[in-house]
C-alpha atoms as a PDB file:
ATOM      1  CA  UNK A   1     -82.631   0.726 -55.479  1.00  0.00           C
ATOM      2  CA  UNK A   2     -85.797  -0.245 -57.495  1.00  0.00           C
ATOM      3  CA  UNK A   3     -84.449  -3.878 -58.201  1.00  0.00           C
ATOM      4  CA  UNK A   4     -83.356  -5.887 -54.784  1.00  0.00           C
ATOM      5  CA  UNK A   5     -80.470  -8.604 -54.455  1.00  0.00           C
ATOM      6  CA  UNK A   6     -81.506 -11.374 -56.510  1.00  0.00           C
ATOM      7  CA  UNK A   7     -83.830  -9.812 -59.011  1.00  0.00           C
ATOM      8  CA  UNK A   8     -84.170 -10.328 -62.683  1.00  0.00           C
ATOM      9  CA  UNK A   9     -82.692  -7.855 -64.529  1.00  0.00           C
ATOM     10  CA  UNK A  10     -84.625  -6.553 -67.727  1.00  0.00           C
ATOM     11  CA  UNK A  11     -82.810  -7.842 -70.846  1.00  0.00           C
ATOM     12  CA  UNK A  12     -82.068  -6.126 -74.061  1.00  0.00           C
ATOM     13  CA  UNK A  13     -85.129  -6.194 -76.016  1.00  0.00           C
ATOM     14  CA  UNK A  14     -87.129  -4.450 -72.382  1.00  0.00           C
ATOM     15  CA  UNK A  15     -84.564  -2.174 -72.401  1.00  0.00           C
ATOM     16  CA  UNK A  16     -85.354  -1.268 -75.733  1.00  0.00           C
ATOM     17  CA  UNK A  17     -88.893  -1.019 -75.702  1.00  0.00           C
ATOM     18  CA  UNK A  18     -88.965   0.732 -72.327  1.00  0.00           C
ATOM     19  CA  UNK A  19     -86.670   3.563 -73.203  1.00  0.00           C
ATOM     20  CA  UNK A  20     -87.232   3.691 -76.973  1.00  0.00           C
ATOM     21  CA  UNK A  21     -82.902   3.381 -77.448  1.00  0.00           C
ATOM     22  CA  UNK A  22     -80.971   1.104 -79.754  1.00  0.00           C
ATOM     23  CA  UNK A  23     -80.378  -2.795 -78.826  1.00  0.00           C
ATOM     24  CA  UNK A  24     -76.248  -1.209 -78.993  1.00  0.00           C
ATOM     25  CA  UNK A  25     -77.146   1.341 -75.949  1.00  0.00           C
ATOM     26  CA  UNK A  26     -79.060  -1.422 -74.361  1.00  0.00           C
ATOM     27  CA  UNK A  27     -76.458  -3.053 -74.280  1.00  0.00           C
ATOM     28  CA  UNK A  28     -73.957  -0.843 -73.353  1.00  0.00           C
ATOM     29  CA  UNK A  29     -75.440   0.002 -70.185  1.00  0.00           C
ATOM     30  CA  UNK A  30     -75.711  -3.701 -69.229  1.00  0.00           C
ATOM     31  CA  UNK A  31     -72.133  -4.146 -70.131  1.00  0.00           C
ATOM     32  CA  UNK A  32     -71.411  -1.095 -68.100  1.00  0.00           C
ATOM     33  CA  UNK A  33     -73.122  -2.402 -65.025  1.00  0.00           C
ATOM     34  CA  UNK A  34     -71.872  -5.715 -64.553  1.00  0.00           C
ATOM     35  CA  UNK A  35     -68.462  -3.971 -64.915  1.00  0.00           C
ATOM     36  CA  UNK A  36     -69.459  -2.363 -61.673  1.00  0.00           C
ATOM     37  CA  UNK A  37     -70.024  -5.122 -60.355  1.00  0.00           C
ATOM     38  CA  UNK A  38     -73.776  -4.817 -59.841  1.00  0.00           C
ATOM     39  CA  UNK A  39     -75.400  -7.321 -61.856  1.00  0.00           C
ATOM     40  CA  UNK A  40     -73.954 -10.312 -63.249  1.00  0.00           C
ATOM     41  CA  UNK A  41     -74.617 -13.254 -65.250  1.00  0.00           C
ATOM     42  CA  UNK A  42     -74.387 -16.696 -64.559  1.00  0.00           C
ATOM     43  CA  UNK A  43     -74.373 -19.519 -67.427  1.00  0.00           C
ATOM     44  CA  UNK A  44     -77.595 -20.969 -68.538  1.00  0.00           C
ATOM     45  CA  UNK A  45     -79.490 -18.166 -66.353  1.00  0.00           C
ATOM     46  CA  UNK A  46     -80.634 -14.960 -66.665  1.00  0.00           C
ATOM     47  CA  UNK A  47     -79.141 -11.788 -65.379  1.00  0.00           C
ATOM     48  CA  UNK A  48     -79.507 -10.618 -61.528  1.00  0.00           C
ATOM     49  CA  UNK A  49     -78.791  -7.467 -59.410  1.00  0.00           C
ATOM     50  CA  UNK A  50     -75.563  -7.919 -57.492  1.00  0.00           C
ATOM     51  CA  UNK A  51     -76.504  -6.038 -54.147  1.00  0.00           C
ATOM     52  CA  UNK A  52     -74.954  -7.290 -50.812  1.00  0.00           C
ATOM     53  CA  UNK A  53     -73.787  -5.148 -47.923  1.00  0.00           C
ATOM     54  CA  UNK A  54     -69.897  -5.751 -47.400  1.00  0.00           C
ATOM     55  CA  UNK A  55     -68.162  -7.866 -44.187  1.00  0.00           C
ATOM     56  CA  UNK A  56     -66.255  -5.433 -42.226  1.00  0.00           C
ATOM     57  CA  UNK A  57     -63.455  -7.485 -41.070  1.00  0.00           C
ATOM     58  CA  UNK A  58     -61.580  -5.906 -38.646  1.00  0.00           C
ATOM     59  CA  UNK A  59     -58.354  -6.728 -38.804  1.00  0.00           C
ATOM     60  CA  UNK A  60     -57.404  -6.666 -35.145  1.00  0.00           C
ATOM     61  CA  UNK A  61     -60.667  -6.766 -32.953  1.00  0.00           C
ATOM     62  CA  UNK A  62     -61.465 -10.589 -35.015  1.00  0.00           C
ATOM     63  CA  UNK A  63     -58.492 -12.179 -33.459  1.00  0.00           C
ATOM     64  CA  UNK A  64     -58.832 -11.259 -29.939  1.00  0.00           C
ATOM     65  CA  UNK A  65     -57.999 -13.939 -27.141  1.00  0.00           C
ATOM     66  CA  UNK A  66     -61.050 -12.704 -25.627  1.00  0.00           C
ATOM     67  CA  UNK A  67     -63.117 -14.376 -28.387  1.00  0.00           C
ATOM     68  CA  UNK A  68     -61.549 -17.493 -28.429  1.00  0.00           C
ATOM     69  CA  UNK A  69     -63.791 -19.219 -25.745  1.00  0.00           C
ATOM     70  CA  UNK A  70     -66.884 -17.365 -26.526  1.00  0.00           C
ATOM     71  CA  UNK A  71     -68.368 -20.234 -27.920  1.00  0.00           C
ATOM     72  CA  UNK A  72     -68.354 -19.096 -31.636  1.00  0.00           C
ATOM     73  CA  UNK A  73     -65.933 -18.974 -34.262  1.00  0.00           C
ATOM     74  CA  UNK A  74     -63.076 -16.253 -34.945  1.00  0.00           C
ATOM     75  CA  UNK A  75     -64.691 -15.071 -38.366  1.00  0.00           C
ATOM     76  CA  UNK A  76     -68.568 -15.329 -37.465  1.00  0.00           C
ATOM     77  CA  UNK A  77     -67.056 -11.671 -35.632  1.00  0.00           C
ATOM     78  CA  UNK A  78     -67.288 -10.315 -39.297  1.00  0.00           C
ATOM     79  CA  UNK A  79     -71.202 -11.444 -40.163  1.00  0.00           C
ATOM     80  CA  UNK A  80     -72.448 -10.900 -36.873  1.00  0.00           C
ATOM     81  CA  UNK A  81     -76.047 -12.462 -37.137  1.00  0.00           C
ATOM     82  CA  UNK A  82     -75.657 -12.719 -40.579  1.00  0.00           C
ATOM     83  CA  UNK A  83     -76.146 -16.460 -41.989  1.00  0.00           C
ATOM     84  CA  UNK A  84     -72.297 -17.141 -41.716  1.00  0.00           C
ATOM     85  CA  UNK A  85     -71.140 -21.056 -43.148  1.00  0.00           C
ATOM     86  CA  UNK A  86     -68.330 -23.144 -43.589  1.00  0.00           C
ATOM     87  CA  UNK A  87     -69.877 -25.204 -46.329  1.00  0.00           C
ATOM     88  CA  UNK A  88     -67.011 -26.840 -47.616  1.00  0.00           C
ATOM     89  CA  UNK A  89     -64.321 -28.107 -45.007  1.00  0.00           C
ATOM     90  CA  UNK A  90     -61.542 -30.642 -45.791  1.00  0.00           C
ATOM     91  CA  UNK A  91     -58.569 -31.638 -43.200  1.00  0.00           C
ATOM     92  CA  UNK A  92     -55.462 -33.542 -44.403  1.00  0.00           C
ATOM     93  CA  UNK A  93     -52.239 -33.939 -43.399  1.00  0.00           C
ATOM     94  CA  UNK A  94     -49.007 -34.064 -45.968  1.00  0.00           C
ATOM     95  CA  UNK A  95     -45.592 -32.450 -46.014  1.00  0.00           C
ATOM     96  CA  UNK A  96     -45.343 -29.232 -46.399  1.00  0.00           C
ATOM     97  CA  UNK A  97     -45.029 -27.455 -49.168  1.00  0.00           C
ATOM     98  CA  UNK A  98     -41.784 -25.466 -49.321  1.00  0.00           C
ATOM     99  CA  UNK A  99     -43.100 -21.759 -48.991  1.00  0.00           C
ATOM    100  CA  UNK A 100     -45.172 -23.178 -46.157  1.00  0.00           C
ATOM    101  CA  UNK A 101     -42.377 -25.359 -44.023  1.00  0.00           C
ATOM    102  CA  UNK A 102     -40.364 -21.718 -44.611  1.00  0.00           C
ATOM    103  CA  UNK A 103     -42.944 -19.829 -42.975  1.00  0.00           C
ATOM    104  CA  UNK A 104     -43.450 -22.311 -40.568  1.00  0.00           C
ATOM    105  CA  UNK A 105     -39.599 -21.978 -39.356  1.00  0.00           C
ATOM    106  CA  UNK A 106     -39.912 -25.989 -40.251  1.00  0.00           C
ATOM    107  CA  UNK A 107     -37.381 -28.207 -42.047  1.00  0.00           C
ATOM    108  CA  UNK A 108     -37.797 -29.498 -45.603  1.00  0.00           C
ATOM    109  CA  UNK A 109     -40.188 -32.585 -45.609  1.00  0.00           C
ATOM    110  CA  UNK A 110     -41.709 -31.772 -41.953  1.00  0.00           C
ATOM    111  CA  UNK A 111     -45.354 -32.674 -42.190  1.00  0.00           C
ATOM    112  CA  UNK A 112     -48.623 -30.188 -41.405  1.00  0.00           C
ATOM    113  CA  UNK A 113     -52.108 -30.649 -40.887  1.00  0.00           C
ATOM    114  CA  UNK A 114     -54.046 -28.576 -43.959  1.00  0.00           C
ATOM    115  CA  UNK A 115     -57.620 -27.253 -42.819  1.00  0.00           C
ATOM    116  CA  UNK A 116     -59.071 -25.949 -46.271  1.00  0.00           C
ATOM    117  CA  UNK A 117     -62.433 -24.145 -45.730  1.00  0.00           C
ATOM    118  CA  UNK A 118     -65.156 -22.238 -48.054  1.00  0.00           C
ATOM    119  CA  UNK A 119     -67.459 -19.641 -46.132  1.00  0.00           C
ATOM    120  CA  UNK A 120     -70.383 -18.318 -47.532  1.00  0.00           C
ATOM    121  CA  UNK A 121     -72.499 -15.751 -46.470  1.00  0.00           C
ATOM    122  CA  UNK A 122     -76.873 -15.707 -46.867  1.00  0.00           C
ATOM    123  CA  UNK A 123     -75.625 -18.201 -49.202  1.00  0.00           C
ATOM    124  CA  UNK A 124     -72.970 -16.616 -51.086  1.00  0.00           C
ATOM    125  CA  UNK A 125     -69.406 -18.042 -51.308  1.00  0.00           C
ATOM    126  CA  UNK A 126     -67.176 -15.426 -49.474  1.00  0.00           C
ATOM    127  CA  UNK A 127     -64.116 -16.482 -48.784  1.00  0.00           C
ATOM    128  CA  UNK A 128     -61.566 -19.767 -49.311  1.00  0.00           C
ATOM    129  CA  UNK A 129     -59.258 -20.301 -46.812  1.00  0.00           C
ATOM    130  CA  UNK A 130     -56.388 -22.558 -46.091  1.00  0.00           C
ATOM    131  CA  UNK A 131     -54.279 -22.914 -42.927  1.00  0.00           C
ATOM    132  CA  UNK A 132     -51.294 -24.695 -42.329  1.00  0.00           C
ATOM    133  CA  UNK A 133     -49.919 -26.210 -38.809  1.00  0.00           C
ATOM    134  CA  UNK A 134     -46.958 -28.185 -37.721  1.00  0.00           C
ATOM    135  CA  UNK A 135     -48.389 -31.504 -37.269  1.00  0.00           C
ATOM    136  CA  UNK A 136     -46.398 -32.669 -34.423  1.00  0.00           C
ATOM    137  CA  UNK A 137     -48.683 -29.456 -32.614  1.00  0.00           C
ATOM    138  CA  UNK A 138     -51.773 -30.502 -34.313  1.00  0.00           C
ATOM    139  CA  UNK A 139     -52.119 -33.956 -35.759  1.00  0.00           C
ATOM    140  CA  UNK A 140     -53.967 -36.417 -33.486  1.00  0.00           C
ATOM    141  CA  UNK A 141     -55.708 -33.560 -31.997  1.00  0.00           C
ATOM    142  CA  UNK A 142     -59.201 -31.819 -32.484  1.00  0.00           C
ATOM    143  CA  UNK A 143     -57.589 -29.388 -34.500  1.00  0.00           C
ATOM    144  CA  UNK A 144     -57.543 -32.152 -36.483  1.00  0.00           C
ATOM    145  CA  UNK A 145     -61.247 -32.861 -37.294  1.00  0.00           C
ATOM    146  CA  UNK A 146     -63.841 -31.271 -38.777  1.00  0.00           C
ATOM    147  CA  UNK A 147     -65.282 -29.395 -36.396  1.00  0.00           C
ATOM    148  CA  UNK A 148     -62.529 -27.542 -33.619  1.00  0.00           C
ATOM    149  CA  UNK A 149     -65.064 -26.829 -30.845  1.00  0.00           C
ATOM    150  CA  UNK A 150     -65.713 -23.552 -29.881  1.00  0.00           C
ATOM    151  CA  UNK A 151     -63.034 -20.712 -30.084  1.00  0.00           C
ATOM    152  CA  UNK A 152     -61.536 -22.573 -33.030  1.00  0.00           C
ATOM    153  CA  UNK A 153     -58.180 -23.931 -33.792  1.00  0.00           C
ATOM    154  CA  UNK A 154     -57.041 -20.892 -31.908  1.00  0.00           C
ATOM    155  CA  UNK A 155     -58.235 -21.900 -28.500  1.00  0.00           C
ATOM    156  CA  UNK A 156     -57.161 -25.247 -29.406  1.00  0.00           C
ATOM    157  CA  UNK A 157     -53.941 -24.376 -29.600  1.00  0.00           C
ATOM    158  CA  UNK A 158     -54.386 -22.356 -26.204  1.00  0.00           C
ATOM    159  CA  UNK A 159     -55.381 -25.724 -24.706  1.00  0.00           C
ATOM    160  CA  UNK A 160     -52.116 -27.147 -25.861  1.00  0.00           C
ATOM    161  CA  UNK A 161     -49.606 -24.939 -24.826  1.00  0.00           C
ATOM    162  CA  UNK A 162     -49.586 -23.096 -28.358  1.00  0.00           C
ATOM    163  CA  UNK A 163     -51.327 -19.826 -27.299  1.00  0.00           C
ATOM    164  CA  UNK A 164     -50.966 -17.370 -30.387  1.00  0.00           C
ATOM    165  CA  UNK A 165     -50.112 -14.152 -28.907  1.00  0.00           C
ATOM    166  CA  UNK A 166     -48.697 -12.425 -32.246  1.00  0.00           C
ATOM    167  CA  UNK A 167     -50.011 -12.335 -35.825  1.00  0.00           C
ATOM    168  CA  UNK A 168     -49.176 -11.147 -38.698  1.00  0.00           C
ATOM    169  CA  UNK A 169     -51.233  -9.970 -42.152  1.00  0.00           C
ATOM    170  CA  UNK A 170     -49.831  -9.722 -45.468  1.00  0.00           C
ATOM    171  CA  UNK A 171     -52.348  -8.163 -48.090  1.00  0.00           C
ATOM    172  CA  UNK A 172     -52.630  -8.046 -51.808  1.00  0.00           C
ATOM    173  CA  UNK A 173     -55.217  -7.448 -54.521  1.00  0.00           C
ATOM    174  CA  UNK A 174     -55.065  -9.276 -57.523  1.00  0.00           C
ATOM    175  CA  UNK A 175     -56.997 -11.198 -60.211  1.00  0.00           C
ATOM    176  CA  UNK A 176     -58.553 -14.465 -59.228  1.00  0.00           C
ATOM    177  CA  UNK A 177     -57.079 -18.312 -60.736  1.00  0.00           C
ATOM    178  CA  UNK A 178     -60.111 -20.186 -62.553  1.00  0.00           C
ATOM    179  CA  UNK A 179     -60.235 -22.803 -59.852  1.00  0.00           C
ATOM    180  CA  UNK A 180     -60.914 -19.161 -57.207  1.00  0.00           C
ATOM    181  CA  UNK A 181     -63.594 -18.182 -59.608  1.00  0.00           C
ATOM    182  CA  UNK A 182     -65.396 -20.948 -59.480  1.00  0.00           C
ATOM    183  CA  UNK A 183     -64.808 -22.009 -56.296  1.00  0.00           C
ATOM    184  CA  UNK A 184     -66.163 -18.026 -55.444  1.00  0.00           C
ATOM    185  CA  UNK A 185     -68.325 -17.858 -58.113  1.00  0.00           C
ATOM    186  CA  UNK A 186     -67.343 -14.840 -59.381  1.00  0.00           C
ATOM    187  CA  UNK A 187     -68.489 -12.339 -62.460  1.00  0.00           C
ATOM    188  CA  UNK A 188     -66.195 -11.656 -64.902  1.00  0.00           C
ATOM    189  CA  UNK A 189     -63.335  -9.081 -63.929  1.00  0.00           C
ATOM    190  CA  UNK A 190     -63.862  -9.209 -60.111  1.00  0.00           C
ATOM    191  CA  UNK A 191     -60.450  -8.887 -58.185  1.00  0.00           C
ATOM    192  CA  UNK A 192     -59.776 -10.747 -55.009  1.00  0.00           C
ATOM    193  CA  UNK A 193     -57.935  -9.993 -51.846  1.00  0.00           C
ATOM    194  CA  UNK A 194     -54.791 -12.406 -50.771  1.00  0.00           C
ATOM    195  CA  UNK A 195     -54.697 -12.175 -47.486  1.00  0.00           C
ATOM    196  CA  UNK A 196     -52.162 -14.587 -45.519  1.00  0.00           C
ATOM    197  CA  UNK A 197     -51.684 -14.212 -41.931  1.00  0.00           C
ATOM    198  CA  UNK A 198     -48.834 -15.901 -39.791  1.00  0.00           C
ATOM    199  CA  UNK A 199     -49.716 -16.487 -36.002  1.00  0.00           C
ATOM    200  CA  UNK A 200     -47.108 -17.195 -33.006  1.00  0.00           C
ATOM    201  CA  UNK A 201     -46.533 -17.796 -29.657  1.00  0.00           C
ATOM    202  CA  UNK A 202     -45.297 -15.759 -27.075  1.00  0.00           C
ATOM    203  CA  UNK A 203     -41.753 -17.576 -27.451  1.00  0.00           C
ATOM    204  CA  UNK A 204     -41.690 -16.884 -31.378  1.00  0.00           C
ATOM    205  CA  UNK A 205     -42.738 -20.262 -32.617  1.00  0.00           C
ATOM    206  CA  UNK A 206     -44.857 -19.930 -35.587  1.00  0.00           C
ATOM    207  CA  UNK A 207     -47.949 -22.239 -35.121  1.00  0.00           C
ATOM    208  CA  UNK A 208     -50.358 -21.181 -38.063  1.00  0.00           C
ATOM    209  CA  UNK A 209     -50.286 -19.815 -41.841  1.00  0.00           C
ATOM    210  CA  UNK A 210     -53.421 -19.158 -42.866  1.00  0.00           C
ATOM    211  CA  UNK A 211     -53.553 -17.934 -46.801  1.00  0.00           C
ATOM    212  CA  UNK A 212     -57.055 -16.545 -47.410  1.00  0.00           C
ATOM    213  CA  UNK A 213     -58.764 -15.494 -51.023  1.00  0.00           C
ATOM    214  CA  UNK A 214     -61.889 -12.962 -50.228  1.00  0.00           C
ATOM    215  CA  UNK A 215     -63.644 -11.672 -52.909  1.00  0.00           C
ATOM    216  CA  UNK A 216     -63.115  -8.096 -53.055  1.00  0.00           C
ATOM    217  CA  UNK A 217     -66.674  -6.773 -54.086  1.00  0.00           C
ATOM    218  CA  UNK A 218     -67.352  -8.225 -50.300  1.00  0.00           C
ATOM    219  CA  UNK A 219     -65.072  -6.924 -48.043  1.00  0.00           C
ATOM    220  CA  UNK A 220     -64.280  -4.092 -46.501  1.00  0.00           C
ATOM    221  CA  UNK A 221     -60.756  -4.208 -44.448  1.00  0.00           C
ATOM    222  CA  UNK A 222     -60.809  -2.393 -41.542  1.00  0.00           C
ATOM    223  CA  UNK A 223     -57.876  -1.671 -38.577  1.00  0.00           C
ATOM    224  CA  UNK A 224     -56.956   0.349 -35.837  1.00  0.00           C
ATOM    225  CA  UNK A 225     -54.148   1.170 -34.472  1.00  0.00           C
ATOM    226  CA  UNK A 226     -52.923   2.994 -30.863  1.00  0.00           C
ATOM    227  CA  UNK A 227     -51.081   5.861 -31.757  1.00  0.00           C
END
């Protein structure tokens, strides 16, 4: 509690002459704490504490129709006034691949619009995420662009006749790809969370797959349930 978010950690040879122990201990106990996860090491720059107070994303609260036209984006509900960012955004449109057109209910070679987003939080990448639509929903539309207006592509699709009234959440831990580690910039040995959620109408028409990668270290998953 000493050393806040951000700070220098002392290297070996402090270590050493601070607590009169071998440069092997020294470095054991570094090892051991960036195993924790608390400090890591980035390339070319010196070691820093790892301290940041975890999301709670809950699970069923987030995607609430009530939030859709509150002016503010599904997932800023998990950073509350926390500096919450979608730095990196990119919208496409190309056929679907064939895991997506089958949860999609779509037929071979239909074509989707792809919104791809980073979020960071206070600066730190958070979260990738990647949803899929059926473009003859969203193409053409504000969904479309950049920026969906407030509510999201969920009140968008309200707006269009495409009110999700179901979803559904698949989770998984696992390790990260090297394109998620850097993307996340991870330390060494941190696990992510796959999370991929299919929303759908009241009729049962699929509208959105959304496959998320959170890093682990900053989430917590929370959900309630009625008994």
């Amino acid at each position: 509690g000493e050393l806040p978010d951000g700070a220098v950690v002392p290297g070996e040879d402090a270590l050493m002459a601070d607590y009169e122990i071998s440069r092997t201990t020294a470095r054991s106990a570094l090892d051991a704490l960036k195993h924790e996860g608390l400090i890591v090491t980035r390339q070319g720059s010196r070691t820093r504490v790892r301290l940041f107070k975890p999301l709670r994303r809950h699970g069923s609260k987030r995607l609430s129709r009530e939030h859709w036209g509150a002016g503010r984006a599904i997932w800023k509900i998990d950073a509350g006034d926390r500096n919450w960012v979608p730095d990196q955004v990119d919208v496409s449109e190309a056929v679907a691949l064939p895991h997506v057109a089958a949860a999609l209910g779509l037929e071979p070679g239909t074509r989707v619009v792809i919104r791809a987003r980073r979020f960071t939080v206070d600066g730190r990448p958070v979260q990738l995420a990647t949803s899929y639509l059926p473009a003859s929903i969203a193409a053409g539309t504000q969904i479309a662009q950049v920026n969906t207006g407030p509510g999201g592509s969920y009140a968008r699709l309200a707006d269009l006749g495409f009110a999700p009234a179901e979803f559904a959440e698949e989770i998984r831990a696992r390790m990260p790809s090297p394109e998620e580690i850097d993307r996340l910039e991870l330390p060494p040995g941190t696990p992510v969370i796959a999370l991929t959620r299919r929303a759908a109408t009241a009729e049962g028409v699929t509208v959105e797959l959304n496959e998320m990668v959170l890093d682990a270290y900053a989430y917590v998953l929370e959900y309630s349930f009625s008994a």
